[in-house]
Protein backbone atom coordinates (compact mmCIF):
# COMPACT_ATOMS: atom_id res chain seq x y z
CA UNK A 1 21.75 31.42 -11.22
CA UNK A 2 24.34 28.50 -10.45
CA UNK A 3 23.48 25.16 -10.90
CA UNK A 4 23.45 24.17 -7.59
CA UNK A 5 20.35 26.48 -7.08
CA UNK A 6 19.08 25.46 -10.50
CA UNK A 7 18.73 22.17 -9.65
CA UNK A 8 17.66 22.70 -6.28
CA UNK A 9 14.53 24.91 -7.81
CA UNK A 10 13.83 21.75 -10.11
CA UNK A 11 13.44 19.33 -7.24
CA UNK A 12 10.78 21.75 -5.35
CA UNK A 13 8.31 20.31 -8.16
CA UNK A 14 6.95 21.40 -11.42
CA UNK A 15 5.37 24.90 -10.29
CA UNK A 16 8.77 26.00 -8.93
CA UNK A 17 10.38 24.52 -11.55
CA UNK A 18 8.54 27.21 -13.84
CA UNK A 19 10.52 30.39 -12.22
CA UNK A 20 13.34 29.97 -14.51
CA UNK A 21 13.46 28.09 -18.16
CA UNK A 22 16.87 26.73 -16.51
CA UNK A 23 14.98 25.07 -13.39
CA UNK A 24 11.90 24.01 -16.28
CA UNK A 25 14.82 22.44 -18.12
CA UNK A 26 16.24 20.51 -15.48
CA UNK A 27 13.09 19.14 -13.96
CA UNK A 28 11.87 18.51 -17.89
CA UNK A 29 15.23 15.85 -18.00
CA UNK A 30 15.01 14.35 -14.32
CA UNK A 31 11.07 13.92 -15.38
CA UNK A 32 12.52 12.15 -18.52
CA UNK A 33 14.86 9.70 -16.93
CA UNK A 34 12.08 9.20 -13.76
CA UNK A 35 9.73 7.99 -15.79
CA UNK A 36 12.25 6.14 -18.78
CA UNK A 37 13.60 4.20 -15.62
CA UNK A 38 9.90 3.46 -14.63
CA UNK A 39 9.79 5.47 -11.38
CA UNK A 40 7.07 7.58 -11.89
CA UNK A 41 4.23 7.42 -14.37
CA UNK A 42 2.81 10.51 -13.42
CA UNK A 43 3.69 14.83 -12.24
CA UNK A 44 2.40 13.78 -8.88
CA UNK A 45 4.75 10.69 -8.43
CA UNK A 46 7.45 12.77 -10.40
CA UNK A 47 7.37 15.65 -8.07
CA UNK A 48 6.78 13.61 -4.98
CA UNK A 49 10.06 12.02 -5.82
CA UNK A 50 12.31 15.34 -6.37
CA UNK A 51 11.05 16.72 -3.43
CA UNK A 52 12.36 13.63 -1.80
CA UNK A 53 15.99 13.95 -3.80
CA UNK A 54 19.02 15.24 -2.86
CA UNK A 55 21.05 17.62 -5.34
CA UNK A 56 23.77 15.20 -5.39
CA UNK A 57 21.28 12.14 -6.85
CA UNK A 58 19.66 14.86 -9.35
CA UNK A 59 23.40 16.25 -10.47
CA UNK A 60 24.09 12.28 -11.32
CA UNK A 61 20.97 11.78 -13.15
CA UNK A 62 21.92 14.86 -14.96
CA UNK A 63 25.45 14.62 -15.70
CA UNK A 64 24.40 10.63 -16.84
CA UNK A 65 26.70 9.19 -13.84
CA UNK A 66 23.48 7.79 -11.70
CA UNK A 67 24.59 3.82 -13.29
CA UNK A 68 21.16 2.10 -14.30
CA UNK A 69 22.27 -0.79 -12.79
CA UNK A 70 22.12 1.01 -9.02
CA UNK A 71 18.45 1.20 -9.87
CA UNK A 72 17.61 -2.84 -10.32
CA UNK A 73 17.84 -5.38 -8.24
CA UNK A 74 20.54 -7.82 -8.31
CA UNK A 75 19.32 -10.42 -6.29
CA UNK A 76 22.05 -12.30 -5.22
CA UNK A 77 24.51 -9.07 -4.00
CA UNK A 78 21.86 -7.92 -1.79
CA UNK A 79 21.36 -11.60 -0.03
CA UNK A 80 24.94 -11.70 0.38
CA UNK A 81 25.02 -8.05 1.44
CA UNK A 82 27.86 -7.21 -1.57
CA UNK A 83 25.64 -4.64 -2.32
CA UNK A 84 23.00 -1.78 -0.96
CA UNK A 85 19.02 -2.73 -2.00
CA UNK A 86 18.33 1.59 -2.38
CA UNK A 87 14.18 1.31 -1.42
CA UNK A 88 13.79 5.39 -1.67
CA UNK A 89 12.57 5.98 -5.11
CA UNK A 90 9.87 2.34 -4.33
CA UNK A 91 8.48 4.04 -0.97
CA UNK A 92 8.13 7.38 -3.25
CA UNK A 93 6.48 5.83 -5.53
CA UNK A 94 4.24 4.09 -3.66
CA UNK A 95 3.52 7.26 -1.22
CA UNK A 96 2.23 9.14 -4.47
CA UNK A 97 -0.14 6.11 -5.08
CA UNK A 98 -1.41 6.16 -2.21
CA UNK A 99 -1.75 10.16 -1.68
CA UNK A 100 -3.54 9.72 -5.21
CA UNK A 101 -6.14 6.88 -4.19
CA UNK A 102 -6.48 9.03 -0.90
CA UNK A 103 -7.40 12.27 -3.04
CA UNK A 104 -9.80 9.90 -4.96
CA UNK A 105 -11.62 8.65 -1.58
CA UNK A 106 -12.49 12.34 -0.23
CA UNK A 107 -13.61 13.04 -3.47
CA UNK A 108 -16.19 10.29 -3.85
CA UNK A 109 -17.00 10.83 -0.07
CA UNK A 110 -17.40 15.06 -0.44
CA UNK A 111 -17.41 15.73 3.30
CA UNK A 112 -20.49 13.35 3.52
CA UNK A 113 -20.45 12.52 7.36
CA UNK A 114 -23.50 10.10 6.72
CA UNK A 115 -22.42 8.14 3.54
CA UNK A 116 -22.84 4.09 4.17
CA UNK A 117 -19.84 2.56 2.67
CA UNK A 118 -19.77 -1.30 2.48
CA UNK A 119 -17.59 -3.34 5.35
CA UNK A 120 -15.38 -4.94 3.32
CA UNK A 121 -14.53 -1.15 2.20
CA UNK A 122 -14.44 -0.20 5.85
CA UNK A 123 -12.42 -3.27 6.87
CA UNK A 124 -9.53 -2.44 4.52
CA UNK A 125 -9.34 1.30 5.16
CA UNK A 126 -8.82 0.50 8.90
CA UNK A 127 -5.78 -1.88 8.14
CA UNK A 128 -4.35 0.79 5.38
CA UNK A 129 -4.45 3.52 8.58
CA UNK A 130 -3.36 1.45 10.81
CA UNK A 131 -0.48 0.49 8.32
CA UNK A 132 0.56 3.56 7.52
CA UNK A 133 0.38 4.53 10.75
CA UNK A 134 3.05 2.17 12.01
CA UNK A 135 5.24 2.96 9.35
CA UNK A 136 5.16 6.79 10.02
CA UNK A 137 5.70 5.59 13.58
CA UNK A 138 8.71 3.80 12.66
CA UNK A 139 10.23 6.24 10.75
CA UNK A 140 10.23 9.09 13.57
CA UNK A 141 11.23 6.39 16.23
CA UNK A 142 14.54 5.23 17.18
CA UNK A 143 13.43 1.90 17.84
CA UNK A 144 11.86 -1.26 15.75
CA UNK A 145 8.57 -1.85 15.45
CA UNK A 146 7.02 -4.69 17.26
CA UNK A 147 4.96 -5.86 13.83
C-alpha cells in the first residue's frame, strides 16, 4: 500500500485505521501529536479532526515539518495581518464537544416526548440551535451573515 493511501486510511478514523497495522500506525502518531499539541483530548475529537485533514497536513505532522509555532497564536502577526490565524483544528475541536454534549442530551432525554426540562435549560438550547444554525448557514452561503 503507498503512503499516500496509508495515510489517507488513517484520517477516515480509528475503525478504518484498523485495516492495515500501517494505517493503525499512522493514525496511532497523528493521535500522539493531536493530543501532545492539545487538540484533542479524546478518539471522538481525534477522529473528528482527521476526517477533517488533508493528506498534505497529516504527511507534515508525520514527517515532523508541521512547525509548532503554526499552531499558537502570535498575537501581534495576526493584528497586523503578517501572518494567517489557522481556526480549523479550534472549530474541530469544538464540533466534537458539542456532538459529545449532544450525544449526552438524547441520552438523558431517551426519546421521552413528554419529559419537563427546566426553562433556563430550554432557553439555552434554543440559542445553541439557533447558533449553530447560522453558522452552518454561513458556511454553505456565499454571503456574510447579518449577526
Amino acid at each position: 500500500m503507498e503512503r499516500v493511501e496509508v495515510i489517507s486510511l488513517a484520517l477516515q478514523g480509528s475503525r478504518a485505521a484498523e485495516e492495515s497495522e500501517e494505517a493503525t500506525n499512522v493514525y496511532v502518531d497523528l493521535a500522539e501529536h493531536l493530543l501532545a499539541t492539545g487538540h484533542a483530548s479524546s478518539i471522538t475529537e481525534i477522529d473528528i479532526i482527521l476526517e477533517g485533514m488533508s493528506v498534505e497536513s497529516a504527511k507534515a505532522i508525520l514527517d515532523g515539518n508541521c512547525g509548532y509555532e503554526e499552531l499558537t497564536e502570535g498575537h501581534k502577526e495576526i493584528a497586523s495581518g503578517e501572518k494567517a490565524d489557522p481556526e480549523g483544528y479550534m472549530a474541530l475541536r469544538q464540533v466534537a464537544t458539542a456532538r459529545e454534549a449532544l450525544n449526552r442530551i438524547e441520552a438523558y432525554i431517551n426519546n421521552q416526548m413528554d419529559l419537563q426540562l427546566p426553562a433556563w435549560v430550554q432557553a439555552k438550547m434554543a440559542v445553541a440551535a439557533a447558533d449553530l444554525d447560522s453558522i452552518g448557514d454561513y458556511f454553505i452561503s456565499d454571503t456574510e451573515p447579518s449577526a
